[in-house]
N, C-alpha and C. Protein backbone atom coordinates (compact mmCIF):
# COMPACT_ATOMS: atom_id res chain seq x y z
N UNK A 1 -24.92 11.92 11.09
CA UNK A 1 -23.80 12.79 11.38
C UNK A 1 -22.65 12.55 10.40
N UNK A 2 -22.48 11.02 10.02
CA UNK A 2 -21.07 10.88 9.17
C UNK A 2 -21.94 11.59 8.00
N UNK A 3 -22.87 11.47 7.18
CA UNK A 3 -22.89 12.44 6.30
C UNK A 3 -22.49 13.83 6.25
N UNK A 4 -22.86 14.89 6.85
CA UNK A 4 -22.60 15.91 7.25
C UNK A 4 -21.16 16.28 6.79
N UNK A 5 -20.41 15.55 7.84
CA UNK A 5 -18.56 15.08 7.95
C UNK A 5 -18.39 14.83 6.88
N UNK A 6 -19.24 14.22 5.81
CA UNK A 6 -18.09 13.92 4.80
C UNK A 6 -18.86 15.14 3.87
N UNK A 7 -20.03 15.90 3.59
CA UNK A 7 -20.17 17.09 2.95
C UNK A 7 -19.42 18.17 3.45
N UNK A 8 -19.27 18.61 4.74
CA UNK A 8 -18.21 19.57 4.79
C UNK A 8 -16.55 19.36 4.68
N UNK A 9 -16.30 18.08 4.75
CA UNK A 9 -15.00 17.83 3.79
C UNK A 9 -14.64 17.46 3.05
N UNK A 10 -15.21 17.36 2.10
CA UNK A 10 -15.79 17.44 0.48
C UNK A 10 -15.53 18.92 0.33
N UNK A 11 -16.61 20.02 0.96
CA UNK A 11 -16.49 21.37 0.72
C UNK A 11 -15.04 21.80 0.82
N UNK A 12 -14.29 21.59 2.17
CA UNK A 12 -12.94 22.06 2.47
C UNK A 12 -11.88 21.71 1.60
N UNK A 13 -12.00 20.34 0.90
CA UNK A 13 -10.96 19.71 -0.12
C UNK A 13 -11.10 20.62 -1.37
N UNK A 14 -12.26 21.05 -1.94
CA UNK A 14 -12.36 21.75 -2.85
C UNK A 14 -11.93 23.15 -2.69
N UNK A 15 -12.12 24.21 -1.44
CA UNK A 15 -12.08 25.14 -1.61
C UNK A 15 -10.28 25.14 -1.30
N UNK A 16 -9.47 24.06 -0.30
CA UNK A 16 -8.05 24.00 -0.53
C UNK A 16 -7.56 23.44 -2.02
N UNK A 17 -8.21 22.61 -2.69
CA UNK A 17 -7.15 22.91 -4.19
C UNK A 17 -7.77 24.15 -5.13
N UNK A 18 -8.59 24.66 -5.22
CA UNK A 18 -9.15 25.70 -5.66
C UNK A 18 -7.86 26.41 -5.64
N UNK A 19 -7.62 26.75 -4.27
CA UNK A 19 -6.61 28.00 -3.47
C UNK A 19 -5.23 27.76 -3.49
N UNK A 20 -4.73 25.86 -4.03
CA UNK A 20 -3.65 25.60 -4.06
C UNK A 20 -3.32 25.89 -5.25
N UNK A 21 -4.33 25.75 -6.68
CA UNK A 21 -4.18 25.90 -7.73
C UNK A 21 -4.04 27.83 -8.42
N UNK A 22 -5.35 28.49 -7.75
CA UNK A 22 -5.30 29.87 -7.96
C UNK A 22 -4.09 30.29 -7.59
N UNK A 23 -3.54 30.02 -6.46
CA UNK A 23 -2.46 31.06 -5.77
C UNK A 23 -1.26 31.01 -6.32
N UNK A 24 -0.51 29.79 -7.23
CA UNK A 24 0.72 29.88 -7.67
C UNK A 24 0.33 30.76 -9.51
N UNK A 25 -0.43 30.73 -9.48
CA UNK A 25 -0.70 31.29 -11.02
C UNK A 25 -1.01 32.83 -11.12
N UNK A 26 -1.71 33.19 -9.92
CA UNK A 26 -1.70 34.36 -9.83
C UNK A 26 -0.39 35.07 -9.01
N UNK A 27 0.46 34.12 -8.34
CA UNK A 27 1.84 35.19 -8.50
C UNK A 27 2.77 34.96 -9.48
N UNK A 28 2.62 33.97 -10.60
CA UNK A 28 3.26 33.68 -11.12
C UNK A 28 2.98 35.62 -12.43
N UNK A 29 1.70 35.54 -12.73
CA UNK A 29 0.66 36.26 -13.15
C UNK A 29 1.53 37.90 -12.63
N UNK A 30 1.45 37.70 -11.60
CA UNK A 30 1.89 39.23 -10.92
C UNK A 30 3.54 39.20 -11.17
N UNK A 31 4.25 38.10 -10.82
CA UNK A 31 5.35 38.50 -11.32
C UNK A 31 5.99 38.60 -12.50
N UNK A 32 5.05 38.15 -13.02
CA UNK A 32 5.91 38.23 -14.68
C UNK A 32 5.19 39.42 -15.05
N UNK A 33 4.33 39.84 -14.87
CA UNK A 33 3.82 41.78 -14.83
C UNK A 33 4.64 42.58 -14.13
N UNK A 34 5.40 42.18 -13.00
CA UNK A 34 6.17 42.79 -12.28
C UNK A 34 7.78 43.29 -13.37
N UNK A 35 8.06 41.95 -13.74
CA UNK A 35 9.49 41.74 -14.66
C UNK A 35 9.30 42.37 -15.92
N UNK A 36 8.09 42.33 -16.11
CA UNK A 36 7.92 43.14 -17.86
C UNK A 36 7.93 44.73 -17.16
N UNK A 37 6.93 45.42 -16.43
CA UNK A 37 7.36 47.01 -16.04
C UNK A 37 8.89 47.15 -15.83
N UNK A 38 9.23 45.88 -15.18
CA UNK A 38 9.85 46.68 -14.09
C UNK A 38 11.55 46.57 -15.37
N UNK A 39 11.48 45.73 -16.18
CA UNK A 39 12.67 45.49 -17.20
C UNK A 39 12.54 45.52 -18.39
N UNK A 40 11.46 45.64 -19.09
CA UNK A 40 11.02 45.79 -20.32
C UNK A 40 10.93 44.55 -21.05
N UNK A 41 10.92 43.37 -20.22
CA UNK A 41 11.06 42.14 -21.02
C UNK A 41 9.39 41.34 -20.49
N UNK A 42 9.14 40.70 -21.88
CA UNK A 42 8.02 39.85 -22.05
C UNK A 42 7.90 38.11 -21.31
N UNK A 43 8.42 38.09 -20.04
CA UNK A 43 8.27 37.18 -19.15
C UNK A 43 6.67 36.28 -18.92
N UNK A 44 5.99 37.68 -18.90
CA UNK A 44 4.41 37.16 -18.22
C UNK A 44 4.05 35.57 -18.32
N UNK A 45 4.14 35.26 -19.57
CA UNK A 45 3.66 33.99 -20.55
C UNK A 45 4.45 32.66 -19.72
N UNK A 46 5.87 32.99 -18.90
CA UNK A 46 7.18 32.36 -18.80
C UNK A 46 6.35 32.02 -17.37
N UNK A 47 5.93 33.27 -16.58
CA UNK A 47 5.92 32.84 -15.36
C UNK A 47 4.20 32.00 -15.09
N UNK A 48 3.57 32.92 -16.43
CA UNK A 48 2.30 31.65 -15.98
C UNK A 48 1.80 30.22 -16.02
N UNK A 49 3.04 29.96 -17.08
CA UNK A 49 2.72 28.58 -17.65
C UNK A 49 3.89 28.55 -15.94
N UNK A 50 4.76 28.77 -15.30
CA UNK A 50 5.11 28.12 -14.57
C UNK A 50 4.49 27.83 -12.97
N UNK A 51 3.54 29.19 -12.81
CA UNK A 51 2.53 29.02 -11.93
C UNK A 51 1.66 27.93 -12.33
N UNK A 52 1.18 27.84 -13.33
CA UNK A 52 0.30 26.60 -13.72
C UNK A 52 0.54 25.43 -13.22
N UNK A 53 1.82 24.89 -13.67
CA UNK A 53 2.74 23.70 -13.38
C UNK A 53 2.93 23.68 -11.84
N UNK A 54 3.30 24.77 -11.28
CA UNK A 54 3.23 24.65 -9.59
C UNK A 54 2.10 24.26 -9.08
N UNK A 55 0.95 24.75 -9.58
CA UNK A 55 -0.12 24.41 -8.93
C UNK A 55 -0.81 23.23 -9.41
N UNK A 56 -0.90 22.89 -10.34
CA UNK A 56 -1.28 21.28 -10.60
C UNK A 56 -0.14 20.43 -9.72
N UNK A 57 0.66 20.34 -9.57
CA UNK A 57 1.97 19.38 -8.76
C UNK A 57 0.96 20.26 -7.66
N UNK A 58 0.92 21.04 -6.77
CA UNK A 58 0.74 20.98 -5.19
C UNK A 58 -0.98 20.59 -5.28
N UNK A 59 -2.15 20.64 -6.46
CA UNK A 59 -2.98 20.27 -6.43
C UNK A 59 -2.94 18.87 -6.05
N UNK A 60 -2.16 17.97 -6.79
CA UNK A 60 -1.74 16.74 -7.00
C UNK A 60 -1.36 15.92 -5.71
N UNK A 61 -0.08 16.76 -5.39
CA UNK A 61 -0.05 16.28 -3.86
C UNK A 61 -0.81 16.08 -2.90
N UNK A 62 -1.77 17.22 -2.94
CA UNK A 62 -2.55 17.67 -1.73
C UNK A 62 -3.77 16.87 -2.10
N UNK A 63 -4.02 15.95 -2.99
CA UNK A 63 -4.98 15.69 -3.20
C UNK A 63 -4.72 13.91 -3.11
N UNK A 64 -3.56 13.63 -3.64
CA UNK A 64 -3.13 12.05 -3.19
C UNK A 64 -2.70 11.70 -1.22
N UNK A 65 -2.82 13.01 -0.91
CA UNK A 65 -2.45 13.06 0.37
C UNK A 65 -3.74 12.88 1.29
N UNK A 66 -4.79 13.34 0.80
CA UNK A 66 -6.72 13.36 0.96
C UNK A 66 -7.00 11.88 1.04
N UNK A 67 -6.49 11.48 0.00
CA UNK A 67 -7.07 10.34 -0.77
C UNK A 67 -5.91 8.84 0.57
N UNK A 68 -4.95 9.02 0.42
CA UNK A 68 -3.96 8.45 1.69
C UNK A 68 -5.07 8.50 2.88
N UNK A 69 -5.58 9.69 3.30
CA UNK A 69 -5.87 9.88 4.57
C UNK A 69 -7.11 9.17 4.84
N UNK A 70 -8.04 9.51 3.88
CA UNK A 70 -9.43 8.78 3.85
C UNK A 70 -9.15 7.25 3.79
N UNK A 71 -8.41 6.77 2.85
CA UNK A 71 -7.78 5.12 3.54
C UNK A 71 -7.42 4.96 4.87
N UNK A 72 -6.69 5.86 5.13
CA UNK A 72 -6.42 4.92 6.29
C UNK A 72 -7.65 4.99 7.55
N UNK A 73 -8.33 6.45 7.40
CA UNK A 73 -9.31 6.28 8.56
C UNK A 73 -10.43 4.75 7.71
N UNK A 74 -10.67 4.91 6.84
CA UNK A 74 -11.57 3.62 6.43
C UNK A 74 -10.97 2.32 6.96
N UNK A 75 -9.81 2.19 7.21
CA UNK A 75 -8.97 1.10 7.40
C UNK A 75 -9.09 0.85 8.67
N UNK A 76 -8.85 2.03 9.39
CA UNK A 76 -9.27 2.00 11.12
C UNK A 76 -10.73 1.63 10.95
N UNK A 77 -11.78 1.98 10.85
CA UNK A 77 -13.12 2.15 10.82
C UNK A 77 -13.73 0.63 10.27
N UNK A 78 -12.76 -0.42 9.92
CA UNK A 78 -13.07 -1.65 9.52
C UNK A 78 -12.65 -2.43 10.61
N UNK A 79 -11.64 -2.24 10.63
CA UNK A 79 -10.57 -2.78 12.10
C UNK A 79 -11.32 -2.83 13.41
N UNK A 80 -12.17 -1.33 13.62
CA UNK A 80 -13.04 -1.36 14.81
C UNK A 80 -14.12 -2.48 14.51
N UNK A 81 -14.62 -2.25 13.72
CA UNK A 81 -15.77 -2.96 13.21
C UNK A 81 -15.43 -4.69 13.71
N UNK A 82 -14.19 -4.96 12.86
CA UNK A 82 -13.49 -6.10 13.41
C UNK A 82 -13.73 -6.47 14.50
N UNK A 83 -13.11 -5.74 15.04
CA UNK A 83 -12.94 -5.64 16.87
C UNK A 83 -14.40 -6.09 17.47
N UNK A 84 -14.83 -4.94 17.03
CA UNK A 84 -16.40 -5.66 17.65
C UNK A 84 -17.12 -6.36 17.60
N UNK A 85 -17.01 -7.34 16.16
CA UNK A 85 -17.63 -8.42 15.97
C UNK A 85 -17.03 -9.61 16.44
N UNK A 86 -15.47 -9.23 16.79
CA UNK A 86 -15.19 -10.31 17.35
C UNK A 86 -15.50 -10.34 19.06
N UNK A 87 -15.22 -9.24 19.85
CA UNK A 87 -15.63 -9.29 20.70
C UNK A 87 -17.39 -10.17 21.45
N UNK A 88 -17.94 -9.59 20.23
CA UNK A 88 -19.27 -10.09 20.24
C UNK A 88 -19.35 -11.79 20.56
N UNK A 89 -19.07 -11.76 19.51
CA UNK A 89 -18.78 -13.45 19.37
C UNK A 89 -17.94 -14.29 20.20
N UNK A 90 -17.42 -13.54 21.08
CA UNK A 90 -16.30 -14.29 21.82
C UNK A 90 -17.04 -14.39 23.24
N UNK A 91 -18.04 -13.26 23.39
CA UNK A 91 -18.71 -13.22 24.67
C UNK A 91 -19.94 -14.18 24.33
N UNK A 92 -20.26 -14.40 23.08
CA UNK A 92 -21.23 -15.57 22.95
C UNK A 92 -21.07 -16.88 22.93
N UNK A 93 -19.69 -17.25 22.62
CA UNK A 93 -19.47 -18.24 22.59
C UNK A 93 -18.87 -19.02 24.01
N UNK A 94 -19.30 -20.00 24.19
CA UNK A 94 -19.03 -20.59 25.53
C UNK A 94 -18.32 -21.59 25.44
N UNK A 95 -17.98 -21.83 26.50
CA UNK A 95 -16.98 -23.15 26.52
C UNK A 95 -17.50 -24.35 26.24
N UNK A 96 -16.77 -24.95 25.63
CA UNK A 96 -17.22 -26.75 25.17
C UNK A 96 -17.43 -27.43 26.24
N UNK A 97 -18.59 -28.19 26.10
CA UNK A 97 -19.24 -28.93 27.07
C UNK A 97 -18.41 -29.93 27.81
N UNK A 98 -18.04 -30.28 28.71
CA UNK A 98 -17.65 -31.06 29.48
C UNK A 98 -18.15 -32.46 29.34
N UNK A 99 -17.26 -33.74 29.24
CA UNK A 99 -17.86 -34.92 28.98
C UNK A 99 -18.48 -35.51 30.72
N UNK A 100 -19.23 -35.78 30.51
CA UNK A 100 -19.86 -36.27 31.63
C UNK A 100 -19.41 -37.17 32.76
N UNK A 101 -18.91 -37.38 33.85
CA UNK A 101 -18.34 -38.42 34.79
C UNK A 101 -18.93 -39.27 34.34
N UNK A 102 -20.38 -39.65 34.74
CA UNK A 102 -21.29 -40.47 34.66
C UNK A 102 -21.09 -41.34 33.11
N UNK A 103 -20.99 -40.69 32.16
CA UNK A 103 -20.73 -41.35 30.95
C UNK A 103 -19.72 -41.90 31.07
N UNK A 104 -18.37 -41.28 31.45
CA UNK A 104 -16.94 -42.03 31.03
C UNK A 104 -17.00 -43.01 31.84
N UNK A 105 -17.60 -43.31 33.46
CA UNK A 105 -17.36 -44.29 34.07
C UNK A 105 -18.22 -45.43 33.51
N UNK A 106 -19.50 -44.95 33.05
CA UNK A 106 -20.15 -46.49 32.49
C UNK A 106 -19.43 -47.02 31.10
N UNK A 107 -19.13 -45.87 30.46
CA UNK A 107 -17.63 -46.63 29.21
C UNK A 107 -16.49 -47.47 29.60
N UNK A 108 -16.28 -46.80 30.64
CA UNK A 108 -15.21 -47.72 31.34
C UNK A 108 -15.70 -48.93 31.88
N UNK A 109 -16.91 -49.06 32.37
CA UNK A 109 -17.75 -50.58 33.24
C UNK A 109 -17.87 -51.59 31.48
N UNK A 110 -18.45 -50.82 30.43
CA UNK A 110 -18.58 -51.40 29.27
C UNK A 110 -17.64 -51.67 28.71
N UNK A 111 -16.24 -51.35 28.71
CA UNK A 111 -14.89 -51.76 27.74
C UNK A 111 -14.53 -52.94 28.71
N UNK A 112 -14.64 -52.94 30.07
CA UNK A 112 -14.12 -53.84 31.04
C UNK A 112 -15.12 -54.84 31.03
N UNK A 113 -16.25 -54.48 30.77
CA UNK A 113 -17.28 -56.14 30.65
C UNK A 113 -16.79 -56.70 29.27
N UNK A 114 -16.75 -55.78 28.38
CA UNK A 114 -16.75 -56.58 26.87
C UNK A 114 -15.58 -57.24 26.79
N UNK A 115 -14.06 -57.02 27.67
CA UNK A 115 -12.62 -57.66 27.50
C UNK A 115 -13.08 -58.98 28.21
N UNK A 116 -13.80 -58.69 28.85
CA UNK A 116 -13.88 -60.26 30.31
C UNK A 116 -14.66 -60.96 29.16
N UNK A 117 -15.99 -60.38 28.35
CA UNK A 117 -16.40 -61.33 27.69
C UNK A 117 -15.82 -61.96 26.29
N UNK A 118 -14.42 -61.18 25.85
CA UNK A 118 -13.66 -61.80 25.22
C UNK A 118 -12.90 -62.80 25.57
N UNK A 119 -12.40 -62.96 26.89
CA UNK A 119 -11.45 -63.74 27.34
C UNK A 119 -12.09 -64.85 27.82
């Protein structure tokens, strides 16, 4: 399934800068056709190189903004991962063994024989 997810937004990233890039150039395109009928002056050239420039900057944006977003879900998507391995491990791991009555009291019979047999 994550394949899928990431081919159709792959597809969508492309067909939005495609559309971020076409669309300022072609009104840039129409209006400087607009300003030459409509005034007799040779604009066209003025407004396409400036559609151009619009649309690489909102390509740009929109595309460091993609690139932001896919970090941070990867960032979550490690974090879970985190999460669960620690969880894992925390339900496996058990508590430290308890020292034995039985042991500490015969340590204690043995430190108390060995002082008497010092003295």
């Amino acid at each position: 399934m994550g394949y899928k997810k990431s081919v159709f937004r792959s597809l969508a990233m492309v067909t939005q800068l495609g559309l971020c890039v076409l669309t300022p150039i072609l009104f840039g395109i129409f209006a400087g056709s607009y300003m030459d009928s409509r005034f007799g002056t040779k604009t066209i050239l003025v407004f396409l190189i400036l559609g151009t420039l619009g649309g690489g900057r909102g390509a740009y944006l929109m595309a460091k903004r993609l690139i932001e977003q896919e970090a941070r879900e990867e960032e979550k998507e490690r974090q879970e991962e985190i999460q669960k391995v620690l969880e894992t491990a925390k339900a496996s791991v058990s508590k430290p063994k308890v020292k034995s009555r039985v042991l500490v009291q015969r340590e204690s019979i043995d430190t108390m024989a060995s002082r008497e047999e010092q003295e």
